[in-house]
PDB file of N, CA and C in Angstrom:
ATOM      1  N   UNK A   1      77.454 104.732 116.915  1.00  0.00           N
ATOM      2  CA  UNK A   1      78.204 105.305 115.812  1.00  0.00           C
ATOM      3  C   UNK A   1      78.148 104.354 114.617  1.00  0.00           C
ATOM      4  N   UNK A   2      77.988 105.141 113.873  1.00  0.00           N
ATOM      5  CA  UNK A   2      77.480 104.084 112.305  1.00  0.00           C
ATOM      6  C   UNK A   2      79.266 103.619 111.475  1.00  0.00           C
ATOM      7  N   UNK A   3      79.667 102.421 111.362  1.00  0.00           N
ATOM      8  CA  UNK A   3      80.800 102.329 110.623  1.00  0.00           C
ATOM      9  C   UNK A   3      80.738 102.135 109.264  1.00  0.00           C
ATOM     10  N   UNK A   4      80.282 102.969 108.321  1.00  0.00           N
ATOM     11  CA  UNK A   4      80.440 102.912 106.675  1.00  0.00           C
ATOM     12  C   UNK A   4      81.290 102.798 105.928  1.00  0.00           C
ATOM     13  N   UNK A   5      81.548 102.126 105.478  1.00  0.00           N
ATOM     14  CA  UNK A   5      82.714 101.977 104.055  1.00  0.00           C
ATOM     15  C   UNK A   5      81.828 101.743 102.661  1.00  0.00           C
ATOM     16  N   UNK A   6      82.247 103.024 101.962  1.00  0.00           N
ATOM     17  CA  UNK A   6      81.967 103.091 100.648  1.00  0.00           C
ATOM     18  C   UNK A   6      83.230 102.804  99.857  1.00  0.00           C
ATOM     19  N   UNK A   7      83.070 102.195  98.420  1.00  0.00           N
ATOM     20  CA  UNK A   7      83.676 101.917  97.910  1.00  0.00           C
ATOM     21  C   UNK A   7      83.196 102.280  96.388  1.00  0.00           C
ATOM     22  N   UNK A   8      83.755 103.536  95.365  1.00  0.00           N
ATOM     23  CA  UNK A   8      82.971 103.458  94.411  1.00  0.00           C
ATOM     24  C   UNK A   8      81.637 104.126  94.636  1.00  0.00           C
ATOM     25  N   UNK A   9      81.269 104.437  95.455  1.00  0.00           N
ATOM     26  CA  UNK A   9      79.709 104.788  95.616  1.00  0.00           C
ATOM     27  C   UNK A   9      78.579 103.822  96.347  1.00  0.00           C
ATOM     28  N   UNK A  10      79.369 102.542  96.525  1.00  0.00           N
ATOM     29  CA  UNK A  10      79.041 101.025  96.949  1.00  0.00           C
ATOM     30  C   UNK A  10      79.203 100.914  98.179  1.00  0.00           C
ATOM     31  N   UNK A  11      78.150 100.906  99.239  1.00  0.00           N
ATOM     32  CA  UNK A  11      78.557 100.400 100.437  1.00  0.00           C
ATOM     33  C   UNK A  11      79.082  98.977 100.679  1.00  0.00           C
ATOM     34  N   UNK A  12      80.301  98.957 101.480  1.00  0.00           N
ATOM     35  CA  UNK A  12      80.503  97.311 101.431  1.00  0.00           C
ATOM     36  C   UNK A  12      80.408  96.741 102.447  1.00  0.00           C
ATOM     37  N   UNK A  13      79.693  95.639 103.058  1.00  0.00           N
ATOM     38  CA  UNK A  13      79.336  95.025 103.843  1.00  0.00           C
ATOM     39  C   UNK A  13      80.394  94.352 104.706  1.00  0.00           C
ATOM     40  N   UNK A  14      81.059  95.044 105.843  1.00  0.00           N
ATOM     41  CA  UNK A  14      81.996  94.218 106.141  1.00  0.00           C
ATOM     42  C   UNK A  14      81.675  93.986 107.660  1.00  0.00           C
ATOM     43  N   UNK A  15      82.071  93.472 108.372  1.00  0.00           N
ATOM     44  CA  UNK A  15      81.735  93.003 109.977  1.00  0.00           C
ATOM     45  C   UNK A  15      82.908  94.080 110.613  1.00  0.00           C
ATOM     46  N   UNK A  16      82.135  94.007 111.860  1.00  0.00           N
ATOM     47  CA  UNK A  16      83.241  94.953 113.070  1.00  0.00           C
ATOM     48  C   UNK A  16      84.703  95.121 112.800  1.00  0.00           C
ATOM     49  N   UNK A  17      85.124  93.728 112.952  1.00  0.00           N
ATOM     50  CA  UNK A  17      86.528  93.471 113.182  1.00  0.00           C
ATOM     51  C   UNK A  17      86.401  93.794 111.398  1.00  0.00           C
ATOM     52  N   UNK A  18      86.360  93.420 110.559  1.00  0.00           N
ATOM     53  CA  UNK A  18      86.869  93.763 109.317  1.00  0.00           C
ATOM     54  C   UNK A  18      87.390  95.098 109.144  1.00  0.00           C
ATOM     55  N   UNK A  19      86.166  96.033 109.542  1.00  0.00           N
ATOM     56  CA  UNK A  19      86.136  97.468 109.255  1.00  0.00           C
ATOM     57  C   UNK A  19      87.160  97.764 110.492  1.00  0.00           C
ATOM     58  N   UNK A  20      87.311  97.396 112.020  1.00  0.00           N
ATOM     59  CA  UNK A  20      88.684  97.963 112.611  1.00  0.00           C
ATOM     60  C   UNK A  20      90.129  97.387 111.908  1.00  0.00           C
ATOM     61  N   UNK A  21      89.978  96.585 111.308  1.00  0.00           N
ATOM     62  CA  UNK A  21      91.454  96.074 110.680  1.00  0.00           C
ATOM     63  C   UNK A  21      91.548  97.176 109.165  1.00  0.00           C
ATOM     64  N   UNK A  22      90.389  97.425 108.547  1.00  0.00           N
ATOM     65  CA  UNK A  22      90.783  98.319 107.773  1.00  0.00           C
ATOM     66  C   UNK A  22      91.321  99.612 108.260  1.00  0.00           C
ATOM     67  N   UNK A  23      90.791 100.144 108.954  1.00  0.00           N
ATOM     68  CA  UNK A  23      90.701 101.291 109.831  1.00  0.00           C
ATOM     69  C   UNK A  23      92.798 101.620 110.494  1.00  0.00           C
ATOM     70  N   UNK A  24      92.764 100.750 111.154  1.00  0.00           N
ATOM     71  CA  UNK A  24      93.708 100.415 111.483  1.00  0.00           C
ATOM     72  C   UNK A  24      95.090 100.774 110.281  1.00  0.00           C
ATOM     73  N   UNK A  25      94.599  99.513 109.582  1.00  0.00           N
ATOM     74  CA  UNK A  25      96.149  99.549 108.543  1.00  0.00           C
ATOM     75  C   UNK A  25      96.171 100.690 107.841  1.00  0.00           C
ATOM     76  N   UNK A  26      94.644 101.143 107.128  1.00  0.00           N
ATOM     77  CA  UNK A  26      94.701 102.565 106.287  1.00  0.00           C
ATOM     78  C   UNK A  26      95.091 103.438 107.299  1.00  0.00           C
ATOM     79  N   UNK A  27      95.203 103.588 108.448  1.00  0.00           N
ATOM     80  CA  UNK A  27      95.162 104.944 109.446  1.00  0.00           C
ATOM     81  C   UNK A  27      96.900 105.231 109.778  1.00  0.00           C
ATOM     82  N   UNK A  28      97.418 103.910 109.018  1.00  0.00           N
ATOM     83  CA  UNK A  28      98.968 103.830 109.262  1.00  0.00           C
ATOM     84  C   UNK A  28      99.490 103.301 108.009  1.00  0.00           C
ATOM     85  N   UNK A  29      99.482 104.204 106.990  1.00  0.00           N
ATOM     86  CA  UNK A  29     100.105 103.181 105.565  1.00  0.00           C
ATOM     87  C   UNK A  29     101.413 103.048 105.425  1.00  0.00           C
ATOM     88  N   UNK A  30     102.296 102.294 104.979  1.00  0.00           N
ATOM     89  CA  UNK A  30     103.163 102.029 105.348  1.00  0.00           C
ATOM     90  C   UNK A  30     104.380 101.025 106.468  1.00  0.00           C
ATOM     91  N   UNK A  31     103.259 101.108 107.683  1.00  0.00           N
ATOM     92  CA  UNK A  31     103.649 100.652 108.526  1.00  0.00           C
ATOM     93  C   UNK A  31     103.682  99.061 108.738  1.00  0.00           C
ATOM     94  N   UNK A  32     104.171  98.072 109.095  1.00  0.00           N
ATOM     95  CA  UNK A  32     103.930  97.092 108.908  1.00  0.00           C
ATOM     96  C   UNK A  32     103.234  96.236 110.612  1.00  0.00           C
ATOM     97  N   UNK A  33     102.389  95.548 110.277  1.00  0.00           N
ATOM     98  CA  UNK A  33     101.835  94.978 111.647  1.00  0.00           C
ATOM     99  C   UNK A  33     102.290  93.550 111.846  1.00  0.00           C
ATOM    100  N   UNK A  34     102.227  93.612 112.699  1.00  0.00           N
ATOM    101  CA  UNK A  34     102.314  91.708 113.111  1.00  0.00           C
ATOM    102  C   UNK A  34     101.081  90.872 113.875  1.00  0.00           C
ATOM    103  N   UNK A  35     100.695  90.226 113.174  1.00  0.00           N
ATOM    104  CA  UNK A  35      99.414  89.048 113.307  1.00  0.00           C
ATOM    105  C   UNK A  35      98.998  89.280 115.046  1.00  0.00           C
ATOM    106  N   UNK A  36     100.192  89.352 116.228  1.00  0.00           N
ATOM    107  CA  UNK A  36     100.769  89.497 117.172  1.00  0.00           C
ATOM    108  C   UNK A  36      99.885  90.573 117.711  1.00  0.00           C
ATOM    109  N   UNK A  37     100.245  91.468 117.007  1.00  0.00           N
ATOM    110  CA  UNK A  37     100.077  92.989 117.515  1.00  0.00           C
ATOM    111  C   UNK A  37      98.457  92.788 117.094  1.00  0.00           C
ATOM    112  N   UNK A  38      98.189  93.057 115.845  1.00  0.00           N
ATOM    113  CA  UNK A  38      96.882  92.946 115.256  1.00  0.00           C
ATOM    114  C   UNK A  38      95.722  91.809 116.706  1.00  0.00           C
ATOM    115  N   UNK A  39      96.139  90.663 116.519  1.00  0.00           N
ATOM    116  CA  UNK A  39      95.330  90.412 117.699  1.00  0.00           C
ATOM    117  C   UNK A  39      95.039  91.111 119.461  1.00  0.00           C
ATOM    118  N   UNK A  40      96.065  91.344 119.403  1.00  0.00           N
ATOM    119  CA  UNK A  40      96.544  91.900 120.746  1.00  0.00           C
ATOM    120  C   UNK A  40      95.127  93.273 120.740  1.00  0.00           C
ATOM    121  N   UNK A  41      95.309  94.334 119.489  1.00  0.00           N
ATOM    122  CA  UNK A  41      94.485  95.509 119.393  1.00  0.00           C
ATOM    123  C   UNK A  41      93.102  95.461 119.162  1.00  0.00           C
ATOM    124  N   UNK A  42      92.868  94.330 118.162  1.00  0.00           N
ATOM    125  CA  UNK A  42      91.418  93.911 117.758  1.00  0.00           C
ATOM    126  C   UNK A  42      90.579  93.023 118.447  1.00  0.00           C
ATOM    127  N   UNK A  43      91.239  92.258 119.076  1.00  0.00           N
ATOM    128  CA  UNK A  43      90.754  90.684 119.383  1.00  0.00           C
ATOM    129  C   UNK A  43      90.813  91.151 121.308  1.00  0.00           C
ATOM    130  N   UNK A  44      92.124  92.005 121.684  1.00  0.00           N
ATOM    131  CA  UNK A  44      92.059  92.000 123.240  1.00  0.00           C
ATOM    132  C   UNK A  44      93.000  90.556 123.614  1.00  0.00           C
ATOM    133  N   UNK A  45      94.019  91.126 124.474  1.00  0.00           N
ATOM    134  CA  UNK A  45      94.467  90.251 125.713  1.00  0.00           C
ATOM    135  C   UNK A  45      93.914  89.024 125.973  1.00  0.00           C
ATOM    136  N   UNK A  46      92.882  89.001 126.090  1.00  0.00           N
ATOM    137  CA  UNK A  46      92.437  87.599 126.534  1.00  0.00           C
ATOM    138  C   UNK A  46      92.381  86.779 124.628  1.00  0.00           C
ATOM    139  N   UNK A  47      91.784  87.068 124.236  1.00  0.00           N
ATOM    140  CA  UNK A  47      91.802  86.333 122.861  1.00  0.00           C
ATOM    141  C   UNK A  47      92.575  84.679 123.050  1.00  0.00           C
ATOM    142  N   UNK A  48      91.796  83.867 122.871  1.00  0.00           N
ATOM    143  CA  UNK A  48      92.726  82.973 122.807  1.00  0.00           C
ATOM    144  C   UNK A  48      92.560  82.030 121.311  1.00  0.00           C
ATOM    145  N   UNK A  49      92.149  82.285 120.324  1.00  0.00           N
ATOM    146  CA  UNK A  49      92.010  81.484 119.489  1.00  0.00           C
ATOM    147  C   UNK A  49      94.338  81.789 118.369  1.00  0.00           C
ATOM    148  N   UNK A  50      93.838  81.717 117.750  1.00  0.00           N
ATOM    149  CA  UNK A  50      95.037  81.247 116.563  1.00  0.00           C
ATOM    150  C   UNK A  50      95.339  82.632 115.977  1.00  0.00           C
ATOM    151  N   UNK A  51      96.975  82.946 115.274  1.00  0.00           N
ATOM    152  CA  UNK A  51      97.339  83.899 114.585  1.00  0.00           C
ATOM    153  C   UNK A  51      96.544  84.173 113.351  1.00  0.00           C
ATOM    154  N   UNK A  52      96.408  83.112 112.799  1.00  0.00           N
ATOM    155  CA  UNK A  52      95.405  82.775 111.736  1.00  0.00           C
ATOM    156  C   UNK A  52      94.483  83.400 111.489  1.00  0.00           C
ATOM    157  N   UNK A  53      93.610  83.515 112.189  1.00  0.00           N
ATOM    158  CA  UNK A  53      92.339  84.161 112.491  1.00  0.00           C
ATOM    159  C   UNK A  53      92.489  85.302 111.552  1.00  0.00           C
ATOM    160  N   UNK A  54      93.710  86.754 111.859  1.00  0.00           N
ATOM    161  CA  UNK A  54      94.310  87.577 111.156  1.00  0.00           C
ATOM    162  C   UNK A  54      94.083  87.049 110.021  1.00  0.00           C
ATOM    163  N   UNK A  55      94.816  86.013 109.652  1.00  0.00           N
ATOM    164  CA  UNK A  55      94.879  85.503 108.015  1.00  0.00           C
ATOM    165  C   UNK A  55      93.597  85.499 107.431  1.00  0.00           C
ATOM    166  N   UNK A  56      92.615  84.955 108.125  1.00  0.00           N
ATOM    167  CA  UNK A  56      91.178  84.602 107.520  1.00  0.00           C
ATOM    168  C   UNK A  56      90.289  85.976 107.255  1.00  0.00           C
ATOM    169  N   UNK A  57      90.995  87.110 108.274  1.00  0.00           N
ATOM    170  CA  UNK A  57      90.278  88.038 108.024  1.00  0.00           C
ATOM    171  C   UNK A  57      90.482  89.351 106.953  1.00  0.00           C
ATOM    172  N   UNK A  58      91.516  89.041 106.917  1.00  0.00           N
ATOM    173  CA  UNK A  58      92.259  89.943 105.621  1.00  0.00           C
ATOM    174  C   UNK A  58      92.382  89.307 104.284  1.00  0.00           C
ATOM    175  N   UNK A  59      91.709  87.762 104.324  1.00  0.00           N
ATOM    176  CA  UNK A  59      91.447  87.441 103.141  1.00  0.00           C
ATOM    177  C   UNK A  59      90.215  87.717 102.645  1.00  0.00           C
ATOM    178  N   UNK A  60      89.483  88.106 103.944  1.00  0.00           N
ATOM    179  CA  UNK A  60      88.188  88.241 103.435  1.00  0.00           C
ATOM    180  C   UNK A  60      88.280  90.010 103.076  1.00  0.00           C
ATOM    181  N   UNK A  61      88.727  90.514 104.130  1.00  0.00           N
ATOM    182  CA  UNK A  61      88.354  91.834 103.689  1.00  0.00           C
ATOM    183  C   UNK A  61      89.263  92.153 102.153  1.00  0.00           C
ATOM    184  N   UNK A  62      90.341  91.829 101.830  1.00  0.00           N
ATOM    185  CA  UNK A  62      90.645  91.795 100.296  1.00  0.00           C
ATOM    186  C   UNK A  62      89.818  91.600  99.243  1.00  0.00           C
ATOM    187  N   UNK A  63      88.502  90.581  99.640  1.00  0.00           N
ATOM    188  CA  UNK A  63      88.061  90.446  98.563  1.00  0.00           C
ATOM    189  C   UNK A  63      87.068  91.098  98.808  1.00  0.00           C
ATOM    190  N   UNK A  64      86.455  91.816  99.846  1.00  0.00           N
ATOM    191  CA  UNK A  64      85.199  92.652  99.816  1.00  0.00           C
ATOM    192  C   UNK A  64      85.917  93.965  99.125  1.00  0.00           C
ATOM    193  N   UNK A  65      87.114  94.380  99.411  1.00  0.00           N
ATOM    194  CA  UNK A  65      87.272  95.126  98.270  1.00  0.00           C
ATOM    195  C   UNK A  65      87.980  95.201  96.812  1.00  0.00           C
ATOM    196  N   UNK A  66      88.228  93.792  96.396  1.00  0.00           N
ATOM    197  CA  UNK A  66      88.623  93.803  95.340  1.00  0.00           C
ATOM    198  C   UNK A  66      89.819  94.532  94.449  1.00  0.00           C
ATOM    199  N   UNK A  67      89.908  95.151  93.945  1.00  0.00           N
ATOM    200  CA  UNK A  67      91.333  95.599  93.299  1.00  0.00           C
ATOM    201  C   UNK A  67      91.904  96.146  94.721  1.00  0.00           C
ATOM    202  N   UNK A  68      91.054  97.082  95.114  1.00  0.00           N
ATOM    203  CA  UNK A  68      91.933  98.326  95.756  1.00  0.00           C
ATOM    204  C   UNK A  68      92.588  96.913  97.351  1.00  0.00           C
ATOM    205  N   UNK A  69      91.338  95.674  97.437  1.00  0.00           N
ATOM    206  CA  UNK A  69      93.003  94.858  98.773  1.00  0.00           C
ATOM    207  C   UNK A  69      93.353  94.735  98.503  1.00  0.00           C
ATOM    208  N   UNK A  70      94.234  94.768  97.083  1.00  0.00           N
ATOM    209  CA  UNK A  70      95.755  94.940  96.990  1.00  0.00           C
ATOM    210  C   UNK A  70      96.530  95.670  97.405  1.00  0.00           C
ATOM    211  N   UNK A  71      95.754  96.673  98.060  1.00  0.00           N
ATOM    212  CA  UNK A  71      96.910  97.662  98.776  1.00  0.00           C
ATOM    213  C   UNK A  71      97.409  97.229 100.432  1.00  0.00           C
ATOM    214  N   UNK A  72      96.637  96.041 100.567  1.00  0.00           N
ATOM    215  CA  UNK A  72      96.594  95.380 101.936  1.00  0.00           C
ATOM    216  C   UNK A  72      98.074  93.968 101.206  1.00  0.00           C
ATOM    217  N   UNK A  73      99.055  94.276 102.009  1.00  0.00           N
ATOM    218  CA  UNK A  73     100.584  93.408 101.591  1.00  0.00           C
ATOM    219  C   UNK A  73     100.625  92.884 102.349  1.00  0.00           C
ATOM    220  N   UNK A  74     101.439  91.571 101.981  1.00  0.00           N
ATOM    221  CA  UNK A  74     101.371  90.680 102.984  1.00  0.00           C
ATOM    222  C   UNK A  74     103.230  91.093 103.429  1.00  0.00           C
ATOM    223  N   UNK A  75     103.902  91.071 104.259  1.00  0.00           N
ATOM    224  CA  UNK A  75     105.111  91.290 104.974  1.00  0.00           C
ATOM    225  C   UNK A  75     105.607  90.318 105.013  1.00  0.00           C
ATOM    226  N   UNK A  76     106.258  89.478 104.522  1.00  0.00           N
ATOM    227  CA  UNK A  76     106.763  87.961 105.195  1.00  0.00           C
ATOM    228  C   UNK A  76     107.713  87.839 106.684  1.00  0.00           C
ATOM    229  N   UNK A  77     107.222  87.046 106.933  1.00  0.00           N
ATOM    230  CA  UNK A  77     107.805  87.075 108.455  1.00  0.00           C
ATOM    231  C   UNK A  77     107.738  88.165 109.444  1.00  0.00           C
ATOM    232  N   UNK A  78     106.789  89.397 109.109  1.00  0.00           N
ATOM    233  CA  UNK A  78     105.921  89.831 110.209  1.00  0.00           C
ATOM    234  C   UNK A  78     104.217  89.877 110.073  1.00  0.00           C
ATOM    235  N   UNK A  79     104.091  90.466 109.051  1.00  0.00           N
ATOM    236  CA  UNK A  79     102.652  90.477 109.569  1.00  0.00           C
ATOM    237  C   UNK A  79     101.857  91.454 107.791  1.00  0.00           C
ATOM    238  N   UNK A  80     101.458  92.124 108.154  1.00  0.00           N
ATOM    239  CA  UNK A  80     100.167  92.999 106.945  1.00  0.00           C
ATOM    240  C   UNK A  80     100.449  94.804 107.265  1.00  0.00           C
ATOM    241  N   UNK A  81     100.413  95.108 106.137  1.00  0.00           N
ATOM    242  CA  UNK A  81     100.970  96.760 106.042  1.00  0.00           C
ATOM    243  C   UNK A  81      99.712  97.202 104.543  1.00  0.00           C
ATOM    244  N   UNK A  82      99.361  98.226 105.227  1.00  0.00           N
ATOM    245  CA  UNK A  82      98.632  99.105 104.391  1.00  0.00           C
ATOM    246  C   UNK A  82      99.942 100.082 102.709  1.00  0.00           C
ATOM    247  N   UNK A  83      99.875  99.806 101.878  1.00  0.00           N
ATOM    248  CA  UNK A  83     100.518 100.997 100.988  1.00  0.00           C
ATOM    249  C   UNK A  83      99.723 101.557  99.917  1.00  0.00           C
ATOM    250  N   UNK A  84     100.181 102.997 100.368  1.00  0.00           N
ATOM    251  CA  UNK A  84      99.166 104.079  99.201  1.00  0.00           C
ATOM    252  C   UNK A  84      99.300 103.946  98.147  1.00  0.00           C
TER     253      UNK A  84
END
């Protein structure tokens, strides 16, 4: 199965986990996640690296899309929420 994200008319180059974390937060706007949860769904149970990881990856995918990751919020003291 092919995972595409256009942007603009622009395909944007993002890796697996990028495009399920987009997937994810756009598929629930509003909702707020926790670094917690987010690993738990993307990464799997066993995962053992850092919360962080989350952090590194939603900084990146913000800037692969530019204005519009601003719609990617940061929650303080839980986690990242998609808003329309």
């Amino acid at each position: 199965m092919e995972r595409i994200v256009t942007l603009e008319g622009v395909e944007l180059d993002l890796t697996p986990k990028e495009y399920e974390l987009l997937l994810l937060l756009a598929s629930h706007p509003g909702r707020a996640f926790s670094r917690e949860f987010l690993l738990q769904q993307l990464w799997g149970y066993d995962y053992d690296g850092f919360d962080r990881t989350v952090d590194t990856h939603i900084t990146r995918l913000r800037k692969k899309l530019g204005a519009p990751g601003e719609k990617i919020v940061t929650v303080w003291g839980v986690g990242y929420r998609f808003v329309s």
